[in-house]
Structure formats: C-alpha cells, structure tokens
C-alpha atoms as a PDB file:
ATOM      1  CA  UNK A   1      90.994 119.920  95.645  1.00  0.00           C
ATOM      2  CA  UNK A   2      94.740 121.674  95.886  1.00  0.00           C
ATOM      3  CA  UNK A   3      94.250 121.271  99.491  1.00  0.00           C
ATOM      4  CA  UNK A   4      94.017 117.735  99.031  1.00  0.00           C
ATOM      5  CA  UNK A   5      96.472 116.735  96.494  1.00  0.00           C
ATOM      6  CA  UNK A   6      98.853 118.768  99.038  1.00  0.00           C
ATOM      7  CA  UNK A   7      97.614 116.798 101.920  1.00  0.00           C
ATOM      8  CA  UNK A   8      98.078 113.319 100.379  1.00  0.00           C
ATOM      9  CA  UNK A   9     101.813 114.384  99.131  1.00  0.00           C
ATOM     10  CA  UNK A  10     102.535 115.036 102.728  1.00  0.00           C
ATOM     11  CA  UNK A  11     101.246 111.655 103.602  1.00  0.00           C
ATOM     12  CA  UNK A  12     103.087 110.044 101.092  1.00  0.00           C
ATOM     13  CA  UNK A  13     106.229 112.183 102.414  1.00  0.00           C
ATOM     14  CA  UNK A  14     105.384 110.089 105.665  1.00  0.00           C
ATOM     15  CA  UNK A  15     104.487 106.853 104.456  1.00  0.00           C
ATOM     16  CA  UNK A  16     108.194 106.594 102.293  1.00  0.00           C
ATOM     17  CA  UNK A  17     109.941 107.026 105.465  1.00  0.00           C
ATOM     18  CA  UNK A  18     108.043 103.640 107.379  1.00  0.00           C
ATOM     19  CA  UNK A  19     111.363 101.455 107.384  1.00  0.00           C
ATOM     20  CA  UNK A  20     111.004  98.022 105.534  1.00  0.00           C
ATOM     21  CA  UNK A  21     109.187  95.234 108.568  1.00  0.00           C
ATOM     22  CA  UNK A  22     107.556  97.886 110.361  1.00  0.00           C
ATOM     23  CA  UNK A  23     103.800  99.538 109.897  1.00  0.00           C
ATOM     24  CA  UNK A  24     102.107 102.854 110.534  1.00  0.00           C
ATOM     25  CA  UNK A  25      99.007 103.997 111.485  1.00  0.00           C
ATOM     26  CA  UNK A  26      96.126 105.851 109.237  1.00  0.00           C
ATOM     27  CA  UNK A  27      95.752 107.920 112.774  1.00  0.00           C
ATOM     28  CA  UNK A  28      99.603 108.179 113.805  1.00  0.00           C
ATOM     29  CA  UNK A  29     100.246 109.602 110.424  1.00  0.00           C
ATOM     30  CA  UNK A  30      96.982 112.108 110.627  1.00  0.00           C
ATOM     31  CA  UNK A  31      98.553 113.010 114.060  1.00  0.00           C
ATOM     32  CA  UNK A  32     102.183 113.590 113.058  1.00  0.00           C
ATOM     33  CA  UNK A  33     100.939 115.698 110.270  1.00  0.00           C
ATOM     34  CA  UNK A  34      98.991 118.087 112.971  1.00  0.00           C
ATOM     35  CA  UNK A  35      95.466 116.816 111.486  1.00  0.00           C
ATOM     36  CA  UNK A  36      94.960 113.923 114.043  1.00  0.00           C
ATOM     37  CA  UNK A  37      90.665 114.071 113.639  1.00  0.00           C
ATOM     38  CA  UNK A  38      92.336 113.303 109.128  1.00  0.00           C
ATOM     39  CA  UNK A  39      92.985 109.096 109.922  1.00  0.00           C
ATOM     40  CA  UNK A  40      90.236 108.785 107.536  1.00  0.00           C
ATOM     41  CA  UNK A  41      91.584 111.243 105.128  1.00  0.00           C
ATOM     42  CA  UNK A  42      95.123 109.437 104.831  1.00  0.00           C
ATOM     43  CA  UNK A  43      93.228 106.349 104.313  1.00  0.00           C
ATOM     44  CA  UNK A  44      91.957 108.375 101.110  1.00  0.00           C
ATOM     45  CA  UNK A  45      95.209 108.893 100.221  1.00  0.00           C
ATOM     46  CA  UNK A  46      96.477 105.210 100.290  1.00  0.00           C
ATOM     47  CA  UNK A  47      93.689 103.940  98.695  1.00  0.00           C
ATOM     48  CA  UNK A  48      95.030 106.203  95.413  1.00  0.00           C
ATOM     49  CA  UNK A  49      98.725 105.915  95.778  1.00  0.00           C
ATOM     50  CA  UNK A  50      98.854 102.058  94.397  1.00  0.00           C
ATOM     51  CA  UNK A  51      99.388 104.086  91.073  1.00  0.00           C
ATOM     52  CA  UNK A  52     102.581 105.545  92.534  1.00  0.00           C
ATOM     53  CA  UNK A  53     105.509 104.344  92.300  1.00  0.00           C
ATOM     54  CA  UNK A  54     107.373 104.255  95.812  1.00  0.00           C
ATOM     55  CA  UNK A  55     104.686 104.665  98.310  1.00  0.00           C
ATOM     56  CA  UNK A  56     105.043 101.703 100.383  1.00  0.00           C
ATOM     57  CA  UNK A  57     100.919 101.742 100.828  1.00  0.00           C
ATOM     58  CA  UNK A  58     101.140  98.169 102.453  1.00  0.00           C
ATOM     59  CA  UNK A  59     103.045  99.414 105.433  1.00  0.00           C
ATOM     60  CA  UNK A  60     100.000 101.349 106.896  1.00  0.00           C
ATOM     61  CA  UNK A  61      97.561  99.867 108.901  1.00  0.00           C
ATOM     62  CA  UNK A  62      94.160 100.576 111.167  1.00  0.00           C
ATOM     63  CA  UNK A  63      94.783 101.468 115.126  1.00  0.00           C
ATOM     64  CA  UNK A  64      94.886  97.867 115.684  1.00  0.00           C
ATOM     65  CA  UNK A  65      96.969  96.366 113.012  1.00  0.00           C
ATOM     66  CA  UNK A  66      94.556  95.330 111.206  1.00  0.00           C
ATOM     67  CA  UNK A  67      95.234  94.790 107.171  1.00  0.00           C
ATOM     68  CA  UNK A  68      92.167  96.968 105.893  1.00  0.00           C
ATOM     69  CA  UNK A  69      93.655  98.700 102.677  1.00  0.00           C
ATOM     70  CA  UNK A  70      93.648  95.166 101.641  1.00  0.00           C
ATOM     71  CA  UNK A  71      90.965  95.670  98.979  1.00  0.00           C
ATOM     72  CA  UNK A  72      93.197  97.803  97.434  1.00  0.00           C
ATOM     73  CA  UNK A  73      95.796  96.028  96.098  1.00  0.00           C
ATOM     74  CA  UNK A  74      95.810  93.596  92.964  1.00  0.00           C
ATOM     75  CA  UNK A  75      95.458  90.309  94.437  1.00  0.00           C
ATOM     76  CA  UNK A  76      92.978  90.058  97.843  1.00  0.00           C
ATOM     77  CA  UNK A  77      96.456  88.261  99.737  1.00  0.00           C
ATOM     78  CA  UNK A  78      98.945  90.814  98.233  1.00  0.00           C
ATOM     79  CA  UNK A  79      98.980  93.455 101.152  1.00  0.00           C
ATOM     80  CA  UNK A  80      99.690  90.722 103.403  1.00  0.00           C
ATOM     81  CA  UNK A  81     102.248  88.791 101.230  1.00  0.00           C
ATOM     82  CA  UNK A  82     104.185  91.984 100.780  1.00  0.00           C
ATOM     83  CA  UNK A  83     104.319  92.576 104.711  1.00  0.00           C
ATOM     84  CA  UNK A  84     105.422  89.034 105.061  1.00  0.00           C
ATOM     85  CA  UNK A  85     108.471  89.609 102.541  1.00  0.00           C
ATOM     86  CA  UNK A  86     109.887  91.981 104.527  1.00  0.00           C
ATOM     87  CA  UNK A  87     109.405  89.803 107.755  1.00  0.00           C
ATOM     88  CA  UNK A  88     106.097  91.021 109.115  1.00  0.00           C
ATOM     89  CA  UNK A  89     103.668  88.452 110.734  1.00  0.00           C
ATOM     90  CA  UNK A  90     100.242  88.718 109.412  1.00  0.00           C
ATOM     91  CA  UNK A  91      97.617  86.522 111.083  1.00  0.00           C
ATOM     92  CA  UNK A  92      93.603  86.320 110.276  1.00  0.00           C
ATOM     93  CA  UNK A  93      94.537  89.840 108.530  1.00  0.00           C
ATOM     94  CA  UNK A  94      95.990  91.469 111.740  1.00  0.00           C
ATOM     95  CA  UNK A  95      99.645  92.258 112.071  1.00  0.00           C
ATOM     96  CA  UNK A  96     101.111  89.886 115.093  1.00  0.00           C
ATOM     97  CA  UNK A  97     102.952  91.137 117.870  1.00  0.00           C
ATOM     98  CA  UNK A  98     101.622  95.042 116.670  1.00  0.00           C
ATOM     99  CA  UNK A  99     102.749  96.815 119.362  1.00  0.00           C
ATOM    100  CA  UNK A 100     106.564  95.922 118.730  1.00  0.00           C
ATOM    101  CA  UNK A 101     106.695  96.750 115.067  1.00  0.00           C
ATOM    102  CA  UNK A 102     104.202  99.967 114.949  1.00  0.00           C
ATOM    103  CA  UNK A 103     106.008 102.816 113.630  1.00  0.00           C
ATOM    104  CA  UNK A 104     105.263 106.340 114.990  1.00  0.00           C
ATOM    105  CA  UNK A 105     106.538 109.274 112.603  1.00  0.00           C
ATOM    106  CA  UNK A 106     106.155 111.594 115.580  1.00  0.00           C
ATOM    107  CA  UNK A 107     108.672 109.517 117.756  1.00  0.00           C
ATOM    108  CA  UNK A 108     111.094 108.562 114.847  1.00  0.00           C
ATOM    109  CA  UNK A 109     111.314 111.837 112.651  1.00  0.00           C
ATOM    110  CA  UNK A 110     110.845 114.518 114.970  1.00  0.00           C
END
C-alpha cells in the first residue's frame, strides 16, 4: 500500500506539470516514470485524485486521445468541458488533432 500511495504522488508530480491545452498519456506517464508495463496503474491514480486539489486529472488521456477518465468526474460532459476551456478540441470523446497537443514528460522534463 506505501508503494502505492508513493507511486500515485509521483504521478501526480507528473500530471501538475501537463501545461494548460495540452494532454498526457496513462502510458507516457507510466513510461517517464520507468514503469512503462504501470499505464493501468496511473489510471488508478487519476481515478482517486478528483479529491485533490491541483491535479489537473482531465489533462490525461488513453494512447489515442480518447476521454476515458470521463466517468470520473461530476458531470458525464465535465472532462471534456474542462479540456475545451483551455482550448482543447474534443470530438465524439476523442481529443482532435491528438498528435499536435500530446504531451510527453520524457521529451519536455528530462
């Protein structure tokens, strides 16, 4: 259980650094972190850090851009309305023009 808690803090670590109108990955942050078989694993850990304050949960996405930590939020639109405030396009639950915005922690804080 330690093991975890300390995993998902290092995710979180992560996930605050996504800049506002861009996304992650559950697998580019499971890579970054040197766990890259853990995608499902930092999937745990967004699905429990809507009761933190500051983890920017709706900035992480599947492989494909796809909004699936949508059941998570209050609200079944407010994943997507929150990307869309900060200017990303959200269509039929997938993130438009994915491969432009996608975030990779390895690339941008290494």
């Amino acid at each position: 259980m330690k093991d975890e808690i300390t995993f998902y803090k290092k995710v979180y670590n992560v996930v605050k650094n996504i800049p506002t109108g861009r996304v992650s990955t559950y697998g580019l942050i499971a890579k970054y972190l040197g766990t890259p078989k853990s995608s499902r694993v930092v999937g745990y850990a967004m699905n429990v850090s809507h009761k933190i304050h500051g983890i920017p949960a709706h900035r992480v996405v599947n492989r494909i851009g796809l909004l699936t930590g949508k059941h998570h939020f209050s609200g079944s639109n407010m994943m997507k309305e929150l990307l869309e405030s900060e200017g990303v396009k959200v269509k039929n639950n997938i993130i438009v023009d994915f491969k432009n915005i996608v975030w990779d922690p390895s690339v941008e804080l290494d």
